[in-house]
Protein backbone atom coordinates (compact mmCIF):
# COMPACT_ATOMS: atom_id res chain seq x y z
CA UNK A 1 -7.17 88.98 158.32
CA UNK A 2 -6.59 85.63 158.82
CA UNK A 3 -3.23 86.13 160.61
CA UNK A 4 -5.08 88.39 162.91
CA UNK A 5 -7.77 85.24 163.95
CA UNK A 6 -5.20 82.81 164.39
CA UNK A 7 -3.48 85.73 167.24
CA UNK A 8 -6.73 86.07 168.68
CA UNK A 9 -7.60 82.62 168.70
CA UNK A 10 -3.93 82.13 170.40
CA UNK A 11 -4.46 84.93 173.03
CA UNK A 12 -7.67 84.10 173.93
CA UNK A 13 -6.31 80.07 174.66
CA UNK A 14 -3.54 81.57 176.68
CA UNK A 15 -6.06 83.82 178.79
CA UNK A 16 -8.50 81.07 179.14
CA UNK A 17 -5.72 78.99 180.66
CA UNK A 18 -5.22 78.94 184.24
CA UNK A 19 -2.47 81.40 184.60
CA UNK A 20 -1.92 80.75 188.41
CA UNK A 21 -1.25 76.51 187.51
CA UNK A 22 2.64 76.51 187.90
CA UNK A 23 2.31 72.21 187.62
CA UNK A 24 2.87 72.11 183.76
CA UNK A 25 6.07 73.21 184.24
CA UNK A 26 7.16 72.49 187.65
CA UNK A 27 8.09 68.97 186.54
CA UNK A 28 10.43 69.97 183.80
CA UNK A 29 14.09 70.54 184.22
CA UNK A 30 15.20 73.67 185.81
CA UNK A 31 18.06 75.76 184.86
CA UNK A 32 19.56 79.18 185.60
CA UNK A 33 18.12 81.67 182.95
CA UNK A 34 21.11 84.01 183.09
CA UNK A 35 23.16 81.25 182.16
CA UNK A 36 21.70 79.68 179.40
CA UNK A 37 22.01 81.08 175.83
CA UNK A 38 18.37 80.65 175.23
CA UNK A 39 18.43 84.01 176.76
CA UNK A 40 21.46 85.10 175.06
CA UNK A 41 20.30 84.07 171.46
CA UNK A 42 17.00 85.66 172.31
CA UNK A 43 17.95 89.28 173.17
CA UNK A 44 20.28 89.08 170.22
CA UNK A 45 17.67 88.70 167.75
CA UNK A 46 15.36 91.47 169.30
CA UNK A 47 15.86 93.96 167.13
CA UNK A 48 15.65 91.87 163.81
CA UNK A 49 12.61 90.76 165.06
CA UNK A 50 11.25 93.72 165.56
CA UNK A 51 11.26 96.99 163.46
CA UNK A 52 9.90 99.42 165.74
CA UNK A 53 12.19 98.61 168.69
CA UNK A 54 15.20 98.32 166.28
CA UNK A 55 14.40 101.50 164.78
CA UNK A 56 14.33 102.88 168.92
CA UNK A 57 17.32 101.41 169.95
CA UNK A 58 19.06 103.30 166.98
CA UNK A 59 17.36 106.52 167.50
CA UNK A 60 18.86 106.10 171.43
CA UNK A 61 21.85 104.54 171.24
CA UNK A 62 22.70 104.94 167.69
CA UNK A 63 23.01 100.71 167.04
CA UNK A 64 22.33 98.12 168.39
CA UNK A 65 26.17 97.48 168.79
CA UNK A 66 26.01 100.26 171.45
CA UNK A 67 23.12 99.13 172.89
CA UNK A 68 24.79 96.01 173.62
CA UNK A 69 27.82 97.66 174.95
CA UNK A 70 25.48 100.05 177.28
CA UNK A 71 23.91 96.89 178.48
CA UNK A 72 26.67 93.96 178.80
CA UNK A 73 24.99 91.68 180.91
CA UNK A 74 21.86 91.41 178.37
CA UNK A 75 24.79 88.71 175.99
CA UNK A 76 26.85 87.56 178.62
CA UNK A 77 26.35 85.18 181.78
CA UNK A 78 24.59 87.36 184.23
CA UNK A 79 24.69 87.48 188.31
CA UNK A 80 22.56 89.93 190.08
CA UNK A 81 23.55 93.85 190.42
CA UNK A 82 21.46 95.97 192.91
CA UNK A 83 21.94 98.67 190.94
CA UNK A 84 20.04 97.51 188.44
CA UNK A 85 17.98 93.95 188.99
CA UNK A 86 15.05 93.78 191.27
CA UNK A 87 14.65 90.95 193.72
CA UNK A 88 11.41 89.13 192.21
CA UNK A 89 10.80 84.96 191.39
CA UNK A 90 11.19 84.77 187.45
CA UNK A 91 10.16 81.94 185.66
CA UNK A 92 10.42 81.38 181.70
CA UNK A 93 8.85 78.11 180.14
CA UNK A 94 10.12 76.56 177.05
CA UNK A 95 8.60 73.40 175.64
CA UNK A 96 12.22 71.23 177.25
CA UNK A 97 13.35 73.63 179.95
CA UNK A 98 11.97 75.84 182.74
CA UNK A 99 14.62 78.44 183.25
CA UNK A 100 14.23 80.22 186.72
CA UNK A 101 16.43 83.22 188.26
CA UNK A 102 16.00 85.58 191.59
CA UNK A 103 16.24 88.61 189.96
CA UNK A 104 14.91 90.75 186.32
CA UNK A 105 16.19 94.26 185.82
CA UNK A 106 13.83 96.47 184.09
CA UNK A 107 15.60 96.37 180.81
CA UNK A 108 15.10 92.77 181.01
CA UNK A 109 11.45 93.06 181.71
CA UNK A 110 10.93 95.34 178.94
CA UNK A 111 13.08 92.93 176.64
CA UNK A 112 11.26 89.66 177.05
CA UNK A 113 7.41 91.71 176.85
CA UNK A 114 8.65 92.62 173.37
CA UNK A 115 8.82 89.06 172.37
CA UNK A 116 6.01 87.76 173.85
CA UNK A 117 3.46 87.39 176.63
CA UNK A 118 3.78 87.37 180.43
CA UNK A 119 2.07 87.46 183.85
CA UNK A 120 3.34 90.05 186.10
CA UNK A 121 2.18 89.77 189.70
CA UNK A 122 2.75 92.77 191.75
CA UNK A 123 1.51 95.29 194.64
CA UNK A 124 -0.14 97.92 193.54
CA UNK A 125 0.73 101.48 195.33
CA UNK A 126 -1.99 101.03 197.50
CA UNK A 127 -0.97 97.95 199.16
CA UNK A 128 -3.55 95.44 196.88
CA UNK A 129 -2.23 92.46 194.72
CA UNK A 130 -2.79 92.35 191.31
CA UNK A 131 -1.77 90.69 187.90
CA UNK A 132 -1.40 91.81 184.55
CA UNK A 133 -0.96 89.42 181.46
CA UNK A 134 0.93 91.66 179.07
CA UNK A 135 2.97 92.42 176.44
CA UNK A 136 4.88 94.81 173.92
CA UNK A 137 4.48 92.32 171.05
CA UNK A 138 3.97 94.28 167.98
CA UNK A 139 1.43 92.07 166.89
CA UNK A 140 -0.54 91.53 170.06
CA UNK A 141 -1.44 95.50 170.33
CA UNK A 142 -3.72 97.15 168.32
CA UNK A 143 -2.12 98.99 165.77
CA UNK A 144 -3.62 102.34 166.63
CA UNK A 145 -1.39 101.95 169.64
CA UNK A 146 2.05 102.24 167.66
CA UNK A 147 2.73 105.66 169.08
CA UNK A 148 2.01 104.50 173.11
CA UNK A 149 3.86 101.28 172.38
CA UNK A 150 7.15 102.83 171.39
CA UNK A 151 7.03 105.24 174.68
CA UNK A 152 6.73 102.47 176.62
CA UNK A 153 10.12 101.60 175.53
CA UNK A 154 11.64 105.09 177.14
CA UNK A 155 11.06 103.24 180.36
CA UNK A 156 14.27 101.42 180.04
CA UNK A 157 16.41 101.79 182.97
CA UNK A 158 13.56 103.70 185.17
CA UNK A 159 11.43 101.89 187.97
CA UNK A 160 8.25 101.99 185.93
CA UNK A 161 7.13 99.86 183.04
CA UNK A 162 4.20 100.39 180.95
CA UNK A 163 2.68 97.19 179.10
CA UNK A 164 -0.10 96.38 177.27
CA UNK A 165 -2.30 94.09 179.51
CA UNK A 166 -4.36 91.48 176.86
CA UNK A 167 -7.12 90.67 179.68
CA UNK A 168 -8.47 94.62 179.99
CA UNK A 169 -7.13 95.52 176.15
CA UNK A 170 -5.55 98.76 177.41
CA UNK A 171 -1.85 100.00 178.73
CA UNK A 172 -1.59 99.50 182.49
CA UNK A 173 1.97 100.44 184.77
CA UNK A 174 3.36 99.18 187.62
CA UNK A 175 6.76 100.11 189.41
CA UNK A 176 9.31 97.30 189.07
CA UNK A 177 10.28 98.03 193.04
CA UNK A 178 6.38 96.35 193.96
CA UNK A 179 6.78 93.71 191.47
CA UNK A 180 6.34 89.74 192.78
CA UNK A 181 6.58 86.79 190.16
CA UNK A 182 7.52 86.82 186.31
CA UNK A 183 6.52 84.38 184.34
CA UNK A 184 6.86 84.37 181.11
CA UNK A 185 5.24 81.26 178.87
CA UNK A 186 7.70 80.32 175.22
CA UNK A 187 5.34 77.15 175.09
CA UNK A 188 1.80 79.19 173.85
CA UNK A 189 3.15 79.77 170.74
CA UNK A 190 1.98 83.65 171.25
CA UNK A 191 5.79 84.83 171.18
């Protein structure tokens, strides 16, 4: 019980932030994310971190070794592929570093929703603007929504991502093709 305050008392400081203030970390050093091995050490730990997706990327691709091997850009230095990566501003924020990079492919997307919280800023299909804060945090979704979580993981490799969106405290979608901005905050302390 208590853990579960101290992640709602975390979420609802992150929501009452102001999610469109890019200042507090425009003035830190910038860096290419697909570079770094913050991402690298990151998506390596994924599946220790957490049991459910572990226990999906097994059932899929029958380890995570072959996981890795079906997805060789997720450990190594990354430049864009059009067969994969959408053109979209990305932005992650660590306490030292803001890493930045032109491009997220939907596994990617997926991968850093699973350890944490984001803002997603995309069109809708009719034409309108909107934003979700989400995520696929295992212990930032209700867990009567174990079941829905783990399909939103079948979206791997497909142009649309399902994500559980903190503000309405529901699943929302949106096609990665329509997506604007990632940003994804490792300074809240909610990953």
């Amino acid at each position: 019980m208590e853990n579960e305050n101290q992640n709602n008392d975390l979420i609802q400081s992150f929501l009452n932030s102001d999610l469109n203030d890019t200042s507090y970390f425009e003035s830190k050093p910038k860096e290419d994310y697909y570079l770094s091995d913050y991402r690298i050490q990151k998506y390596k730990n994924l599946t220790k971190n957490d049991k459910f997706f572990g226990e999906y990327i097994k059932s899929t691709y029958g380890s995570e070794e072959n996981f890795f091997q079906f997805n060789p850009s997720l450990l190594n230095s990354k430049t864009y592929d059009p067969s994969t990566d959408f053109l979209v501003e990305v932005s992650i924020v660590t306490k030292d570093v803001n890493y930045k990079a032109g491009f997220i492919s939907t596994t990617e997307l997926i991968l850093e929703n699973i350890n944490g919280v984001t803002t997603i800023e995309y069109f809708k299909v009719n034409g309108l603007a909107a934003k979700i804060v989400g995520t696929l945090n295992t212990n930032l979704i209700p867990s009567a929504q174990a079941s829905t979580r783990k399909n939103a993981f079948t979206y791997l490799n497909k142009n649309r991502v399902l994500i559980w969106d903190l503000q309405k405290q529901g699943w929302s979608s949106f096609y990665m093709n329509r997506l604007i901005r990632f940003v994804k905050d490792d300074t809240s302390g909610v990953e």
